[in-house]
Protein backbone atom coordinates (compact mmCIF):
# COMPACT_ATOMS: atom_id res chain seq x y z
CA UNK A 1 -102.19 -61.60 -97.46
CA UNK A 2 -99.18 -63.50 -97.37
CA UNK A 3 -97.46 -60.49 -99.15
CA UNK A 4 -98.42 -58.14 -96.77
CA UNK A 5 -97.44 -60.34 -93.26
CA UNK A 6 -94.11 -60.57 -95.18
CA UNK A 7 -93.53 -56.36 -96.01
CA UNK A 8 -94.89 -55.88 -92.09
CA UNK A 9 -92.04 -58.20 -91.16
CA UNK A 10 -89.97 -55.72 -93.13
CA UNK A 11 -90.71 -52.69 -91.52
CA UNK A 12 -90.06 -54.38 -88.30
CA UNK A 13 -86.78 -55.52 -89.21
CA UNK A 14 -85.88 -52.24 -90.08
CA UNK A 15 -87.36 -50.42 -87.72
CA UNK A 16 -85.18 -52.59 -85.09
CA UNK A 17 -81.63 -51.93 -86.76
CA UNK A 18 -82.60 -48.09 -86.89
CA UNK A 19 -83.56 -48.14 -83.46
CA UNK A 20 -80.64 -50.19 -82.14
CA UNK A 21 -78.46 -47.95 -83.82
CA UNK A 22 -79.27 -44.35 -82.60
CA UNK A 23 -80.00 -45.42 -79.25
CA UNK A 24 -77.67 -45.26 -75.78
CA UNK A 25 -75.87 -48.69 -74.51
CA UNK A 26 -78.28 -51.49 -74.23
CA UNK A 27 -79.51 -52.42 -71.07
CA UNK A 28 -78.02 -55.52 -69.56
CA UNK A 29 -74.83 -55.41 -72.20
CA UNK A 30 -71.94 -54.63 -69.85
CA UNK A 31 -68.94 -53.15 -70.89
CA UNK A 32 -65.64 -55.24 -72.16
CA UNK A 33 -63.46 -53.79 -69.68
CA UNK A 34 -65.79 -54.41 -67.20
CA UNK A 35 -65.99 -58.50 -67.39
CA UNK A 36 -66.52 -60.23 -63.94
CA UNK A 37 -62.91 -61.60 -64.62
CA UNK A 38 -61.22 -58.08 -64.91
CA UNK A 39 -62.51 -57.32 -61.68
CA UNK A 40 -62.77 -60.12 -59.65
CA UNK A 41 -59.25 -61.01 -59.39
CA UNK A 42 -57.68 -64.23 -59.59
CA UNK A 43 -59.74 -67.08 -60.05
CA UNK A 44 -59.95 -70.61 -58.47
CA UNK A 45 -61.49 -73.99 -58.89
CA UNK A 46 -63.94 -75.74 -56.37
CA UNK A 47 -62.73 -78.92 -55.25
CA UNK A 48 -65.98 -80.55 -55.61
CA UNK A 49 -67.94 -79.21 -58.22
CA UNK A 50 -65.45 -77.53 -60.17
CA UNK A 51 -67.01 -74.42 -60.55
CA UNK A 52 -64.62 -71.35 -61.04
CA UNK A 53 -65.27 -68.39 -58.07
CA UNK A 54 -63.25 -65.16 -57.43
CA UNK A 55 -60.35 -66.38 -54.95
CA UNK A 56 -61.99 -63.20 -52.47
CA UNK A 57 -65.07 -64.68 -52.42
CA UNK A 58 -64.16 -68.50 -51.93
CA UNK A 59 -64.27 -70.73 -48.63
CA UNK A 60 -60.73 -72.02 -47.89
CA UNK A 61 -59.56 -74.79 -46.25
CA UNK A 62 -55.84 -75.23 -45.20
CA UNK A 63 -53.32 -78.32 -45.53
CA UNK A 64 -50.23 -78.98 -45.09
CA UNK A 65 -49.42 -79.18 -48.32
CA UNK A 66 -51.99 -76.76 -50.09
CA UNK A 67 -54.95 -74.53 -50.03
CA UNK A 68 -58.39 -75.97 -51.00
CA UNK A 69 -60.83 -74.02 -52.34
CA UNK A 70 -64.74 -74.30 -52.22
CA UNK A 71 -67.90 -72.17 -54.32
CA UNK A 72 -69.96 -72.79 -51.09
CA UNK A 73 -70.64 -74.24 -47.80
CA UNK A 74 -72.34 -77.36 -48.96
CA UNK A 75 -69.54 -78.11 -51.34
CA UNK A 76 -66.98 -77.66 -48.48
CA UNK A 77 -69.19 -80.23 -45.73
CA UNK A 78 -69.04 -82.92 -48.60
CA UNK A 79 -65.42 -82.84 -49.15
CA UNK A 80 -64.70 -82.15 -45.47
């Protein structure tokens, strides 16, 4: 029994690196040149969580001396 769970386990494992390899691109696997950092632009820190958000898509807010920026609304109201 044991022998035969164990060559069925086989024939999977096979079947899967046959499979992966004549098939198209995966689903869900992007591209290398298209990484969210190739695209996004320039990317910035949140002041109060620290999270890292396209500069385009990030709430400012303007000093004297610099720019601040935030990942969302609620981080922005507990820093300002």
């Amino acid at each position: 029994m044991i022998r035969l769970i164990i060559f069925g386990f086989l024939i999977y494992l096979v079947y899967r690196l046959f499979s992966g390899m004549f098939s198209g691109p995966q689903v869900g696997r992007r591209p290398e040149n298209n990484s969210p950092q190739a695209n996004s632009g320039k990317m910035v820190k949140c002041e109060t969580c620290g999270l890292y958000v396209p500069e385009s898509q990030a709430l400012t807010h303007h000093t004297r001396e610099k720019t601040e920026y935030f990942c969302s609304k609620a981080c922005k109201n507990k820093k300002h």
